[in-house]
N, C-alpha and C. Protein backbone atom coordinates (compact mmCIF):
# COMPACT_ATOMS: atom_id res chain seq x y z
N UNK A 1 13.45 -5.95 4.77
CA UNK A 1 12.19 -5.30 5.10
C UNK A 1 11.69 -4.55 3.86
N UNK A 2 10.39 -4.73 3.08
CA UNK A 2 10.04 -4.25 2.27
C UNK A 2 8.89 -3.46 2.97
N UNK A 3 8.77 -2.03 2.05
CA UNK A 3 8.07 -0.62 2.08
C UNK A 3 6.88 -1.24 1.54
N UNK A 4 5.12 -1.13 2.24
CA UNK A 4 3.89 -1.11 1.87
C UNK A 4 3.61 0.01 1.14
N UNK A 5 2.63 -0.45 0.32
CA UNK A 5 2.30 0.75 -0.75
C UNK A 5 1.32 1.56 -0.21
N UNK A 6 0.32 0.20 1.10
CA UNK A 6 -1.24 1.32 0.96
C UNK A 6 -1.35 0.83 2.25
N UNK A 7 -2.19 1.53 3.52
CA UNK A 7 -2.25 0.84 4.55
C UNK A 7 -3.76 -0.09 4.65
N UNK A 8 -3.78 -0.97 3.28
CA UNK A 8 -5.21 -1.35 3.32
C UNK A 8 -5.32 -2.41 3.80
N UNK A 9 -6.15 -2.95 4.35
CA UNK A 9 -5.93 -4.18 5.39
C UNK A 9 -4.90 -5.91 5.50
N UNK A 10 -5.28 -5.62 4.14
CA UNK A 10 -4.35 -6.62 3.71
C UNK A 10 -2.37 -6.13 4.12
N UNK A 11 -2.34 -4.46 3.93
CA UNK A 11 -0.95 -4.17 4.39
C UNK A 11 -0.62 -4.17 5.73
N UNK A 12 -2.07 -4.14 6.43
CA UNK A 12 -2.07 -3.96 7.82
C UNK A 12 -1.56 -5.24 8.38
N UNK A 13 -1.85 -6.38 8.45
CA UNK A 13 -1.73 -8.14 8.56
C UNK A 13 -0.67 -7.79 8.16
N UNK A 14 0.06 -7.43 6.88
CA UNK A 14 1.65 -7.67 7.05
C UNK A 14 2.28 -6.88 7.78
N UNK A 15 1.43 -5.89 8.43
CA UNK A 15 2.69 -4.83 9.40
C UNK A 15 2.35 -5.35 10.69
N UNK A 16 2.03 -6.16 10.95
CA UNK A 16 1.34 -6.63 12.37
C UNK A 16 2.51 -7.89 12.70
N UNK A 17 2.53 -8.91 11.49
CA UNK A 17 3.18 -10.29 10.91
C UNK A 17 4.78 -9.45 10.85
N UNK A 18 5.08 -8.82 10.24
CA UNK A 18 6.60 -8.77 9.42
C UNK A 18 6.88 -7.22 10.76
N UNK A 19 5.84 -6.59 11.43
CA UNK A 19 6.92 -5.23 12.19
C UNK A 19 7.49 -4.40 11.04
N UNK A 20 6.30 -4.22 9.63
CA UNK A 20 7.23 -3.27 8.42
C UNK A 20 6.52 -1.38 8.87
N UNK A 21 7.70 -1.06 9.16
CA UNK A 21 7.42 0.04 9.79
C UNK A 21 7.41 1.36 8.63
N UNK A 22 7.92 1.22 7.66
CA UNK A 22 7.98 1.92 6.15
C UNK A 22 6.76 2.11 5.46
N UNK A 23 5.21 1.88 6.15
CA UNK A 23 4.18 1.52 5.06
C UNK A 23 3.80 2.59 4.99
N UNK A 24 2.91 2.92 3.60
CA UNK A 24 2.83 4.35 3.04
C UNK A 24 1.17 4.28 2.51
N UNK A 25 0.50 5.43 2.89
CA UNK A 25 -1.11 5.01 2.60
C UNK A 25 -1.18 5.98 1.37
N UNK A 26 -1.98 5.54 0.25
CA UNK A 26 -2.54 6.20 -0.54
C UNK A 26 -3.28 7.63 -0.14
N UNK A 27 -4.21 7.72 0.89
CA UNK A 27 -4.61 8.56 1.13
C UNK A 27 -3.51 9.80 1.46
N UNK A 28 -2.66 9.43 1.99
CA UNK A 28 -1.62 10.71 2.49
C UNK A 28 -1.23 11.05 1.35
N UNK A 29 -0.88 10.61 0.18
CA UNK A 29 -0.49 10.84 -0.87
C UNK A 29 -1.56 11.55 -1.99
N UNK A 30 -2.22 11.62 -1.68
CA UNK A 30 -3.22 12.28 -2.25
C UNK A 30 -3.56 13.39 -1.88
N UNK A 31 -3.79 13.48 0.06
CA UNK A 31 -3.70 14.65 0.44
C UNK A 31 -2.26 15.83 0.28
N UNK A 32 -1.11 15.00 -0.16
CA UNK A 32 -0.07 16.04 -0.50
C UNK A 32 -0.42 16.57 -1.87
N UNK A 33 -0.88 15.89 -2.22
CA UNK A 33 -1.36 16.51 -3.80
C UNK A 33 -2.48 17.86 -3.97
N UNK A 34 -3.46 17.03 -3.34
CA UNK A 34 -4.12 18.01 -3.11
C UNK A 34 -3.62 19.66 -2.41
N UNK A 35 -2.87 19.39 -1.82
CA UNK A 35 -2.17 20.38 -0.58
C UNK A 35 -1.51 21.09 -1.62
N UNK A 36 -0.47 20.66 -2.10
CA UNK A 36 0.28 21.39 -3.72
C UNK A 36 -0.47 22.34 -4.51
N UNK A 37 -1.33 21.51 -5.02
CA UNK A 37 -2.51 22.30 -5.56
C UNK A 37 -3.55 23.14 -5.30
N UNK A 38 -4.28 23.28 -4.17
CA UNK A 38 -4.76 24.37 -3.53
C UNK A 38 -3.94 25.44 -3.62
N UNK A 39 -2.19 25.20 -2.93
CA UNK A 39 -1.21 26.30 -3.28
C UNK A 39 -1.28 27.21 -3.94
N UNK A 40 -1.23 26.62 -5.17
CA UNK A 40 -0.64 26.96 -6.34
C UNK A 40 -1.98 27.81 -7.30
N UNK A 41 -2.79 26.92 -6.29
CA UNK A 41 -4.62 27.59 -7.26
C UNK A 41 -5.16 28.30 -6.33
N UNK A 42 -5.05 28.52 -5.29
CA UNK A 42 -5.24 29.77 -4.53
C UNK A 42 -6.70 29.82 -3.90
N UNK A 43 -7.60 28.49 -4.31
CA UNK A 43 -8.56 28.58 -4.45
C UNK A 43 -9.37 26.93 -3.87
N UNK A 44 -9.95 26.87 -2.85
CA UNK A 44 -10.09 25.28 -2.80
C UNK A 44 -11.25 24.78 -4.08
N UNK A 45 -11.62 25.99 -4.31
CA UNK A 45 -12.94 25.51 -5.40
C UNK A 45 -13.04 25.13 -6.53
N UNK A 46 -11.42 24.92 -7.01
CA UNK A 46 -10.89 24.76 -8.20
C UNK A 46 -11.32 23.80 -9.10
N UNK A 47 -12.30 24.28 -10.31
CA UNK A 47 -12.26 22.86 -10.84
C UNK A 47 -11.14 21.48 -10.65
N UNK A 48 -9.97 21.66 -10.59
CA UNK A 48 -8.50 21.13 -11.42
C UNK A 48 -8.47 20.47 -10.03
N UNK A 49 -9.23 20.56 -8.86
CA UNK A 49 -8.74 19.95 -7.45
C UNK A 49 -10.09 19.07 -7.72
N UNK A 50 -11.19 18.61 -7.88
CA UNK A 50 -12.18 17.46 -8.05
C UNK A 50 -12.17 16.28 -8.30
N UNK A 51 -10.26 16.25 -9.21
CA UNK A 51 -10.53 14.92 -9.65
C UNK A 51 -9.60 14.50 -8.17
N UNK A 52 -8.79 15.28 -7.45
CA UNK A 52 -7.89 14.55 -6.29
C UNK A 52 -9.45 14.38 -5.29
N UNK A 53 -10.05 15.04 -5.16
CA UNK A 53 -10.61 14.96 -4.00
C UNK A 53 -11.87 14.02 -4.43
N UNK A 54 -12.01 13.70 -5.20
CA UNK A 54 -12.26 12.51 -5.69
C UNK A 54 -11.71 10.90 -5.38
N UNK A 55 -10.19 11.46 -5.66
CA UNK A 55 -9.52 9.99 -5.16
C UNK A 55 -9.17 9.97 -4.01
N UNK A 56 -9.42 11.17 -3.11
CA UNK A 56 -9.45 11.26 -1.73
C UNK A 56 -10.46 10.22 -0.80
N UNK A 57 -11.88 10.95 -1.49
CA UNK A 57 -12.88 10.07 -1.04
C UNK A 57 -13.17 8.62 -1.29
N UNK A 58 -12.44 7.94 -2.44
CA UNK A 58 -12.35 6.47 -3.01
C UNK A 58 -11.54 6.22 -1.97
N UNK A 59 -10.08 6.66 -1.46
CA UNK A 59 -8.75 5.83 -0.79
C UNK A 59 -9.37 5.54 0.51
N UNK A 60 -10.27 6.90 0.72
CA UNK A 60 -10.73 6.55 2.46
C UNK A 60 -11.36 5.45 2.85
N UNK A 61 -12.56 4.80 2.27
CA UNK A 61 -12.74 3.48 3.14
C UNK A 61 -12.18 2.43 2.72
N UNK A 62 -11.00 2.73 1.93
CA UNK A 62 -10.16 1.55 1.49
C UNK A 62 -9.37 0.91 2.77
N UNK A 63 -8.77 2.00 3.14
CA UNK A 63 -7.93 1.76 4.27
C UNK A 63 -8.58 1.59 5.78
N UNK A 64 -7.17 1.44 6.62
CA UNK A 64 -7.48 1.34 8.15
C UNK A 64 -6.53 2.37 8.41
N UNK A 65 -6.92 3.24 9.74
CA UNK A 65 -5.97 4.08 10.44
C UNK A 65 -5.84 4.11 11.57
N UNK A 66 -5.28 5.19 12.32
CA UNK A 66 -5.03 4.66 13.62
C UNK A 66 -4.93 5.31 14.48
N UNK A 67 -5.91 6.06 15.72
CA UNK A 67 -6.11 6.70 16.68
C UNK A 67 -5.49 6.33 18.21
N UNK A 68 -5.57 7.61 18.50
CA UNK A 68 -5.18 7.38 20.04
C UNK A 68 -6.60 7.26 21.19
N UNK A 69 -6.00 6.26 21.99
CA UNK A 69 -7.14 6.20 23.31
C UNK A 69 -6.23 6.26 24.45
N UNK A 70 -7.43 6.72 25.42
CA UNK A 70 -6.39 6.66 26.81
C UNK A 70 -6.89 5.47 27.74
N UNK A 71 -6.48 5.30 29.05
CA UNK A 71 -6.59 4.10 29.34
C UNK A 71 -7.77 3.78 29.63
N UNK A 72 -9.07 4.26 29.62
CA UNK A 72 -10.37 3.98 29.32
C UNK A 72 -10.47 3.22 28.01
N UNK A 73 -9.87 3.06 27.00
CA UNK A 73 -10.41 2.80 25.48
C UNK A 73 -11.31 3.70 25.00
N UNK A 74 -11.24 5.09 25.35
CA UNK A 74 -11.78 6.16 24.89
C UNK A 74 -11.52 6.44 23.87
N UNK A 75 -11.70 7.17 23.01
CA UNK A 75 -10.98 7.73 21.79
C UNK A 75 -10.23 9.47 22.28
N UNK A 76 -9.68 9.66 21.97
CA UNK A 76 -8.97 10.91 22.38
C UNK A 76 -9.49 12.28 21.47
N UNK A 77 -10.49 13.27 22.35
CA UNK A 77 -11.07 13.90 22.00
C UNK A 77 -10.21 15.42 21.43
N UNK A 78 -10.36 15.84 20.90
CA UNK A 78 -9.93 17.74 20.50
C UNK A 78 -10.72 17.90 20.52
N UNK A 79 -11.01 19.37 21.09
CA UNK A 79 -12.81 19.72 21.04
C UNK A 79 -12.60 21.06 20.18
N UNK A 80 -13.64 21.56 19.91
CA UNK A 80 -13.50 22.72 18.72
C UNK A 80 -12.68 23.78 19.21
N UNK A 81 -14.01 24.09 20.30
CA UNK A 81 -14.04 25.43 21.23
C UNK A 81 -13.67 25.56 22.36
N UNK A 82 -13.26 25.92 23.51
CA UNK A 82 -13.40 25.71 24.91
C UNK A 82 -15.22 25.74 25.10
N UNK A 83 -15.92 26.64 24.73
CA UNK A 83 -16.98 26.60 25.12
C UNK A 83 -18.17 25.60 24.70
N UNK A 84 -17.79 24.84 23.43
CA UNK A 84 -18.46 23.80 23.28
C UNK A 84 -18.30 22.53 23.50
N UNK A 85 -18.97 21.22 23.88
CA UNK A 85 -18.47 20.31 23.65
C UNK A 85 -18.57 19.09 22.45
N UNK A 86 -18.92 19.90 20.94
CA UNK A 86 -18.15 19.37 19.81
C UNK A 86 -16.55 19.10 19.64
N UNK A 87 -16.53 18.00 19.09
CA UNK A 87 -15.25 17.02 19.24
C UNK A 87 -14.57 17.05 17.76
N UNK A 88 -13.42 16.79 17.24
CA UNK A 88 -12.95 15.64 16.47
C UNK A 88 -11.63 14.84 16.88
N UNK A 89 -11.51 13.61 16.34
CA UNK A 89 -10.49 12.74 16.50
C UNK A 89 -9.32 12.86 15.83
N UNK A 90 -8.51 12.86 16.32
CA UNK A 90 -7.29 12.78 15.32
C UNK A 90 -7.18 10.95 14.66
N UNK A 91 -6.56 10.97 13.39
CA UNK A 91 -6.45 9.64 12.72
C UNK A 91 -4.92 9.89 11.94
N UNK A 92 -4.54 8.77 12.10
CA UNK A 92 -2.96 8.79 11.49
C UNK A 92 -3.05 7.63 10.09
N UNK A 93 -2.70 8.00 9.04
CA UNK A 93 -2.92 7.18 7.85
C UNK A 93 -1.69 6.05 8.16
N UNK A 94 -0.70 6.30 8.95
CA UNK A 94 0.30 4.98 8.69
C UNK A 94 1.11 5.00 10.28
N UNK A 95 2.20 3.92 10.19
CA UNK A 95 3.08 4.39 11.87
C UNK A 95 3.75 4.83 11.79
N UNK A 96 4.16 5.88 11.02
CA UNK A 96 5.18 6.75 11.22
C UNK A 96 4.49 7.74 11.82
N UNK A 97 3.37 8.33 11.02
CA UNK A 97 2.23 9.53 11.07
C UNK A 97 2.14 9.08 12.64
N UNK A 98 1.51 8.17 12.97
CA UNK A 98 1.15 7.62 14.48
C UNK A 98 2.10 8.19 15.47
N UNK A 99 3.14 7.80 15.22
CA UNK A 99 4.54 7.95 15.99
C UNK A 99 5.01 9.43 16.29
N UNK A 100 4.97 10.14 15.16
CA UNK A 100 5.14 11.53 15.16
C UNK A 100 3.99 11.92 15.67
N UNK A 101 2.87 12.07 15.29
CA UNK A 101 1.42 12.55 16.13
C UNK A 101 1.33 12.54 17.62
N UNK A 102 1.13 11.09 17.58
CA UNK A 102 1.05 10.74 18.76
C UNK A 102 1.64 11.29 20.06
N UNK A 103 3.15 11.54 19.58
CA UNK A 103 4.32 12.10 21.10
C UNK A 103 3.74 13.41 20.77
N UNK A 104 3.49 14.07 19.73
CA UNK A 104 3.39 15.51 20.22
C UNK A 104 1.83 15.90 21.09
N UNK A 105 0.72 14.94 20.48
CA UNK A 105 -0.42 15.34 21.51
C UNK A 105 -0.62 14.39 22.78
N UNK A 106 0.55 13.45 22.74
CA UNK A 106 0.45 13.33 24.48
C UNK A 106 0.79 13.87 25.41
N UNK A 107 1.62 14.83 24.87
CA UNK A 107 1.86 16.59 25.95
C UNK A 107 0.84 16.75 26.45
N UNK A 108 -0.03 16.93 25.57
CA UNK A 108 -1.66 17.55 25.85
C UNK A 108 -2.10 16.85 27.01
N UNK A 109 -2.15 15.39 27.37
CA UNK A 109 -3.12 14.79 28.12
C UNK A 109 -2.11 14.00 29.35
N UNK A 110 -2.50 13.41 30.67
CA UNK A 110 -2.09 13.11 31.12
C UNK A 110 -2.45 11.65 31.23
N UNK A 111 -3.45 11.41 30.69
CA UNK A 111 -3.38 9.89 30.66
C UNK A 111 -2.58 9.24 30.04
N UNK A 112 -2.80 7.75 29.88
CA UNK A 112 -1.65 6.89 29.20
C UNK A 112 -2.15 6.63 28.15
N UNK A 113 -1.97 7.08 26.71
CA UNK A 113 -2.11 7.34 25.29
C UNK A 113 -1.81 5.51 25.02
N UNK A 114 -2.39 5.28 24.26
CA UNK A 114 -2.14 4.04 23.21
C UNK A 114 -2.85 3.85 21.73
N UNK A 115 -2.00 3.27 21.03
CA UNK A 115 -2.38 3.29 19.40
C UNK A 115 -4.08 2.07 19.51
N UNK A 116 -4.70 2.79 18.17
CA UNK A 116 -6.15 1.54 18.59
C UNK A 116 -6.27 1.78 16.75
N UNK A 117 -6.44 0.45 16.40
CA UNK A 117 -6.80 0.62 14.95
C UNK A 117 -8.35 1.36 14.72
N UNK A 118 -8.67 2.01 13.94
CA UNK A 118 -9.87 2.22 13.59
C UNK A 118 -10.61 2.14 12.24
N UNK A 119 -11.32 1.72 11.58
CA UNK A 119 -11.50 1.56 10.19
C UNK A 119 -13.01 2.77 9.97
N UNK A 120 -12.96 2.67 8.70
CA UNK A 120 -13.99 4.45 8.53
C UNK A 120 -15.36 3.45 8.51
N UNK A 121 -15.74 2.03 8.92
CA UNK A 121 -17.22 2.04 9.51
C UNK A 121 -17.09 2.51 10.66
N UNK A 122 -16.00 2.18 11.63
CA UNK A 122 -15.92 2.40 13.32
C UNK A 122 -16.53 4.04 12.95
N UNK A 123 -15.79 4.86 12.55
CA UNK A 123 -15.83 6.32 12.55
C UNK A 123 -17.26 6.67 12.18
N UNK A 124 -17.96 5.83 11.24
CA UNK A 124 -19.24 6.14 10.76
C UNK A 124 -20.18 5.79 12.04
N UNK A 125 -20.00 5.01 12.69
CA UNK A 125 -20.81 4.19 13.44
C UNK A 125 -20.55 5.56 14.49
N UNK A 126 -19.30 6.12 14.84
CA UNK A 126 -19.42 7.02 16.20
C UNK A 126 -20.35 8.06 15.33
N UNK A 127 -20.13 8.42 14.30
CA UNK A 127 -20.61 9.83 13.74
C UNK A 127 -22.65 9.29 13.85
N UNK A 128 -23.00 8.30 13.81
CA UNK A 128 -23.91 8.04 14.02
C UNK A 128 -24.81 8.16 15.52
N UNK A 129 -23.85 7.50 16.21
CA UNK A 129 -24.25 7.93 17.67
C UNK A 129 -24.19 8.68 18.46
N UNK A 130 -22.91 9.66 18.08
CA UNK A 130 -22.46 10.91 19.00
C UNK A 130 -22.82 12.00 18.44
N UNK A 131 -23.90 12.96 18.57
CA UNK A 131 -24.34 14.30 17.92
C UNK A 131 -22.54 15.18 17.97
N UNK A 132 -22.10 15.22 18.86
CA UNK A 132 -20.96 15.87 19.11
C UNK A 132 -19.68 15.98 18.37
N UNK A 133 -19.97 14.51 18.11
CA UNK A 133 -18.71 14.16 17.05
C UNK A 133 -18.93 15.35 15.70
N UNK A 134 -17.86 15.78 15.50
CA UNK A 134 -18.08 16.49 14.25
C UNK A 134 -17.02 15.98 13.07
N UNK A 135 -15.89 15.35 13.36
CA UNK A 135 -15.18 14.89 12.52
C UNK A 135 -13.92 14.59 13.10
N UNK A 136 -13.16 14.21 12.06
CA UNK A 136 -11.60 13.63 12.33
C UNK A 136 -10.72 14.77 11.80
N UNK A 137 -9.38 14.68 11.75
CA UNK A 137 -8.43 15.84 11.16
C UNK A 137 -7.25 14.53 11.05
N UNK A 138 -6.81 14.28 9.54
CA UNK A 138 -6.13 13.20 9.15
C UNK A 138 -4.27 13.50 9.43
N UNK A 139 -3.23 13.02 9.92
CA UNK A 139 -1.98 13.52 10.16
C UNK A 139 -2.29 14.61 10.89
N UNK A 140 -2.33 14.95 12.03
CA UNK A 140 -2.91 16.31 12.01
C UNK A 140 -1.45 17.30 12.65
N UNK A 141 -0.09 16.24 12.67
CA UNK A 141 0.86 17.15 12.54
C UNK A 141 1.74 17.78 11.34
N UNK A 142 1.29 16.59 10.62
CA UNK A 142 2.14 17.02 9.15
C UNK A 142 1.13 17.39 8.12
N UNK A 143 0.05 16.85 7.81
CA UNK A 143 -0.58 17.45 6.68
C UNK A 143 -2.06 17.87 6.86
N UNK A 144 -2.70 18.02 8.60
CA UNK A 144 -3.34 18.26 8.65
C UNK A 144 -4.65 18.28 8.10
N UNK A 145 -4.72 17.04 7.75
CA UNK A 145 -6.66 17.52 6.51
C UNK A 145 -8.08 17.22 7.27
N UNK A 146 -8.96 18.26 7.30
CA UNK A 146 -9.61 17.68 7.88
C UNK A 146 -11.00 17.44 7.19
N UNK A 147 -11.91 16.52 7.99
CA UNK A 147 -12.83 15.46 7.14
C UNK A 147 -13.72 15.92 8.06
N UNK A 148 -15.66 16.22 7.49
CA UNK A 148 -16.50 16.14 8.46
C UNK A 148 -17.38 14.61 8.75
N UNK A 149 -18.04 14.47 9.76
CA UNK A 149 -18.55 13.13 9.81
C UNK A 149 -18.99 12.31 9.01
N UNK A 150 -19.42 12.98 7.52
CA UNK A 150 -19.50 12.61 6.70
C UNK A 150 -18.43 11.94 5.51
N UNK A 151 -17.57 11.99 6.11
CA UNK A 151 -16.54 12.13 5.05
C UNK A 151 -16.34 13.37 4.13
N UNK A 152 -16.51 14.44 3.74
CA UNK A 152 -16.03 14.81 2.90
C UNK A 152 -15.50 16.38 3.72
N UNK A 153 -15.20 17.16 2.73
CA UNK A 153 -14.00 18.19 3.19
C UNK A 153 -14.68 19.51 4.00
């Protein structure tokens, strides 16, 4: 079993074909970088963080990721506020992220959770139609990043 480098579609077809459960997305790797560095710079406004969040915004419509729905084929909402009903989605860059994510926010819901690929036109296309939608939050158990409908930070 060989380790994927990127979950870009082409890695996706082989994790679908081969069951390679090791695949690793560029984007997560970038967001640890970024994550380091904010640290350390104390500051998100940092010149020295532009060029990651740069290759943040290139990796994103490279890839495919992967949300939860319940047995509607809904997408599985977080909403901001209790009092509003602005939304974002959670998105998992690979299946591990999925796997770990996933069991911890199906506590949350009582429906029957299932993995649904999503690619960042799908996401553009909801951010288009749903005023509500406000964004996604990428890993949102391990590295937490979050993205507005627009894509950016």
């Amino acid at each position: 079993m060989t380790a994927v480098n990127s979950m870009n579609p082409k890695d996706y077809e082989d994790y679908q074909k081969n069951n390679v459960k090791a695949s690793k997305s560029q984007i997560k790797e970038y967001i640890q970088v970024y994550a380091e560095m904010a640290k350390k710079l104390k500051s998100e406004d940092a010149i020295e963080l532009e060029a990651v969040k740069d290759n943040i915004r290139k990796a994103y419509p490279e890839e495919i990721y992967f949300t939860l729905v319940d047995e509607k084929e809904d997408f599985v909402k977080l909403t901001l506020t209790e009092t509003t009903k602005q939304y974002i989605i959670p998105v998992f860059t690979d299946i591990r992220e999925y796997a770990l994510g996933s069991a911890k926010i199906s506590k949350l819901f009582l429906d029957k959770l299932e993995m649904k690929e999503i690619t960042p036109e799908d996401i553009s296309k909801i951010a288009e139609e749903d005023e509500l939608f406000q964004g996604f939050v990428i890993n949102p158990h391990s590295q937490n990043f979050n993205m507005d409908r627009n894509g950016d930070f």
